[in-house]
C-alpha atoms as a PDB file:
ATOM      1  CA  UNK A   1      10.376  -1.007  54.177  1.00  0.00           C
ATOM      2  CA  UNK A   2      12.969   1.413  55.499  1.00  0.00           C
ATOM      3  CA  UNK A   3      15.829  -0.856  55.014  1.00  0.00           C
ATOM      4  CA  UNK A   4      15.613  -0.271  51.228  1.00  0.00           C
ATOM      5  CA  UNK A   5      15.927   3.539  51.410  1.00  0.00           C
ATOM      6  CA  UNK A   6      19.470   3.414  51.858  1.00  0.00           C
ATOM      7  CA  UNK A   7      19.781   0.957  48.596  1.00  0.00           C
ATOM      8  CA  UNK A   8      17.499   3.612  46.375  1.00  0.00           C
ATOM      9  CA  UNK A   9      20.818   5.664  47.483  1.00  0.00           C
ATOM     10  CA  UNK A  10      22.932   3.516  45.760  1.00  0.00           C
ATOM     11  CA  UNK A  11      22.077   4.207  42.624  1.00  0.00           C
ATOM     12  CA  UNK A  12      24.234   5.831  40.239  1.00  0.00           C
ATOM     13  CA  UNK A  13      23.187   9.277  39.251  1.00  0.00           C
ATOM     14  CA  UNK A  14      24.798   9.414  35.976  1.00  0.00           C
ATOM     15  CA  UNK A  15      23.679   6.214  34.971  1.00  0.00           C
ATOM     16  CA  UNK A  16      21.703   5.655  31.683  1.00  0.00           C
ATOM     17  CA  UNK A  17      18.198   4.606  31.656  1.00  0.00           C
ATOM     18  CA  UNK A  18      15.365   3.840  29.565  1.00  0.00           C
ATOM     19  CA  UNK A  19      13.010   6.205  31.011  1.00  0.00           C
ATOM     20  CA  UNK A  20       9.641   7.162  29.729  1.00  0.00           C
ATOM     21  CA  UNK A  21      10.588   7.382  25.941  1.00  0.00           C
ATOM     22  CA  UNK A  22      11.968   4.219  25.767  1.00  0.00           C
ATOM     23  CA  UNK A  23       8.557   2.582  26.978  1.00  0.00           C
ATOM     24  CA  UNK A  24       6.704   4.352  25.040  1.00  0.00           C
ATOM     25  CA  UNK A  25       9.109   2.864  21.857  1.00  0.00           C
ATOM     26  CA  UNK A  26       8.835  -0.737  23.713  1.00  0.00           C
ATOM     27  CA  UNK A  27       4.870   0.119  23.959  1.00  0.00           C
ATOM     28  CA  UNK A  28       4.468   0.866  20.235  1.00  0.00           C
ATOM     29  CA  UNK A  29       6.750  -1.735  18.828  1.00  0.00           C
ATOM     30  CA  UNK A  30       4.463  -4.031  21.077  1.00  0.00           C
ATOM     31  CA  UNK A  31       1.182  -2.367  19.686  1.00  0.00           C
ATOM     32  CA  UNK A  32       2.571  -2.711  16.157  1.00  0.00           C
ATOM     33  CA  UNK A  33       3.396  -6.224  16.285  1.00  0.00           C
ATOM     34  CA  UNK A  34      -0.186  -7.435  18.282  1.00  0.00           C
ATOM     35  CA  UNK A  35      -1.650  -5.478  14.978  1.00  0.00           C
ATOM     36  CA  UNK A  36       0.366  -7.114  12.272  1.00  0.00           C
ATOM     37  CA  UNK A  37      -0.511 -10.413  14.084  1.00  0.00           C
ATOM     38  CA  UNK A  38      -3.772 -10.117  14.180  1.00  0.00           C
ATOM     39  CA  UNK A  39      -3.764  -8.914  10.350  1.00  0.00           C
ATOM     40  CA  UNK A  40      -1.749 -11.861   9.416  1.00  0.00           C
ATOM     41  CA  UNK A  41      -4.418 -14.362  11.311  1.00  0.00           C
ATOM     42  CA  UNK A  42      -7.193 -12.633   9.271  1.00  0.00           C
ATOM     43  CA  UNK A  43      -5.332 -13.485   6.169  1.00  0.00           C
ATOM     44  CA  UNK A  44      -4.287 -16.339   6.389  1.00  0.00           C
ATOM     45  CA  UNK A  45      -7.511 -17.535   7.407  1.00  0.00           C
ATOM     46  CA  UNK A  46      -8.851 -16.431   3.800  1.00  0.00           C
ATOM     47  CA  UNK A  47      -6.431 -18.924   2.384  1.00  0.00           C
ATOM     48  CA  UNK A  48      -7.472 -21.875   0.552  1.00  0.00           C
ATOM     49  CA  UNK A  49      -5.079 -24.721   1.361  1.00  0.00           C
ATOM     50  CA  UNK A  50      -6.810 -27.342  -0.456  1.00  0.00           C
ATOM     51  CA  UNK A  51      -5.157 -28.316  -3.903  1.00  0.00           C
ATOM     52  CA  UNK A  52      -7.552 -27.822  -6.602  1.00  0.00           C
ATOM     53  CA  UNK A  53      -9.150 -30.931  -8.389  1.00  0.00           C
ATOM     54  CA  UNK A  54      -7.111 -32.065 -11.844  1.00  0.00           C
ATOM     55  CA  UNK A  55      -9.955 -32.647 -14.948  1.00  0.00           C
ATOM     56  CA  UNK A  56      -9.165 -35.987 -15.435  1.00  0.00           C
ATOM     57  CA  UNK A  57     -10.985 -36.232 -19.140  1.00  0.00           C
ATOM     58  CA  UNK A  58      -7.547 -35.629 -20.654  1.00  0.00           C
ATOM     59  CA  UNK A  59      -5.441 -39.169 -20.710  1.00  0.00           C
ATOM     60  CA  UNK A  60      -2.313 -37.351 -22.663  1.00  0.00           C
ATOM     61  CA  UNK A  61      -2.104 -34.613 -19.672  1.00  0.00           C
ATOM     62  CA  UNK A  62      -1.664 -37.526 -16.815  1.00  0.00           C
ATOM     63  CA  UNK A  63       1.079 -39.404 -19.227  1.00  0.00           C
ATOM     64  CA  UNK A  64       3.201 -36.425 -20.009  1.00  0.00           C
ATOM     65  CA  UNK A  65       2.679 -35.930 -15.903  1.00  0.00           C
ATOM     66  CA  UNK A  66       4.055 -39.215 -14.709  1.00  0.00           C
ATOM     67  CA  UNK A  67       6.631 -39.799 -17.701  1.00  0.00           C
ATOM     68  CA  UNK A  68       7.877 -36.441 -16.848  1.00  0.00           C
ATOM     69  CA  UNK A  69       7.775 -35.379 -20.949  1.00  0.00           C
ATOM     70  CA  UNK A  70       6.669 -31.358 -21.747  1.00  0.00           C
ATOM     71  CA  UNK A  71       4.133 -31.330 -23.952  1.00  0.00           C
ATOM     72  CA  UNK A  72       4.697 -28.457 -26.862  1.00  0.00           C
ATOM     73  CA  UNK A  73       2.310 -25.413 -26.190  1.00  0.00           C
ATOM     74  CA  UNK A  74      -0.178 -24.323 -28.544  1.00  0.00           C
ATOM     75  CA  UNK A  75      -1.008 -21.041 -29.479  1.00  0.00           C
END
């Protein structure tokens, strides 16, 4: 273990390091982003995926579908 004391002597005094505030930033940043994650997991989870069912008692709506023709709106 003494063999590294001279190498801790090495080290440039002017040199610029992160230090305490910068992991505190890293710390937060990492906090912030575990939150948004979970948040993000809790919404999509409230998403419906599934398509929802056509009514299928209207022929003219499935033939203006597939032949690609807009019907006019009404109203």
């Amino acid at each position: 273990m003494t063999h590294l004391v001279p190498l801790a002597k090495e080290v440039d005094e002017n040199k610029v390091t992160p230090g305490v505030l910068g992991f505190i930033v890293f710390a937060a940043m990492a906090v912030a982003v575990w939150g948004l994650m979970k948040s993000m997991n809790r919404h999509m989870g409230k998403v419906d995926f599934e398509k929802p069912e056509e009514d299928a008692t209207d022929p003219a709506k499935d033939t203006a579908k597939m032949s690609g023709e807009a019907k006019p709106q009404q109203g």
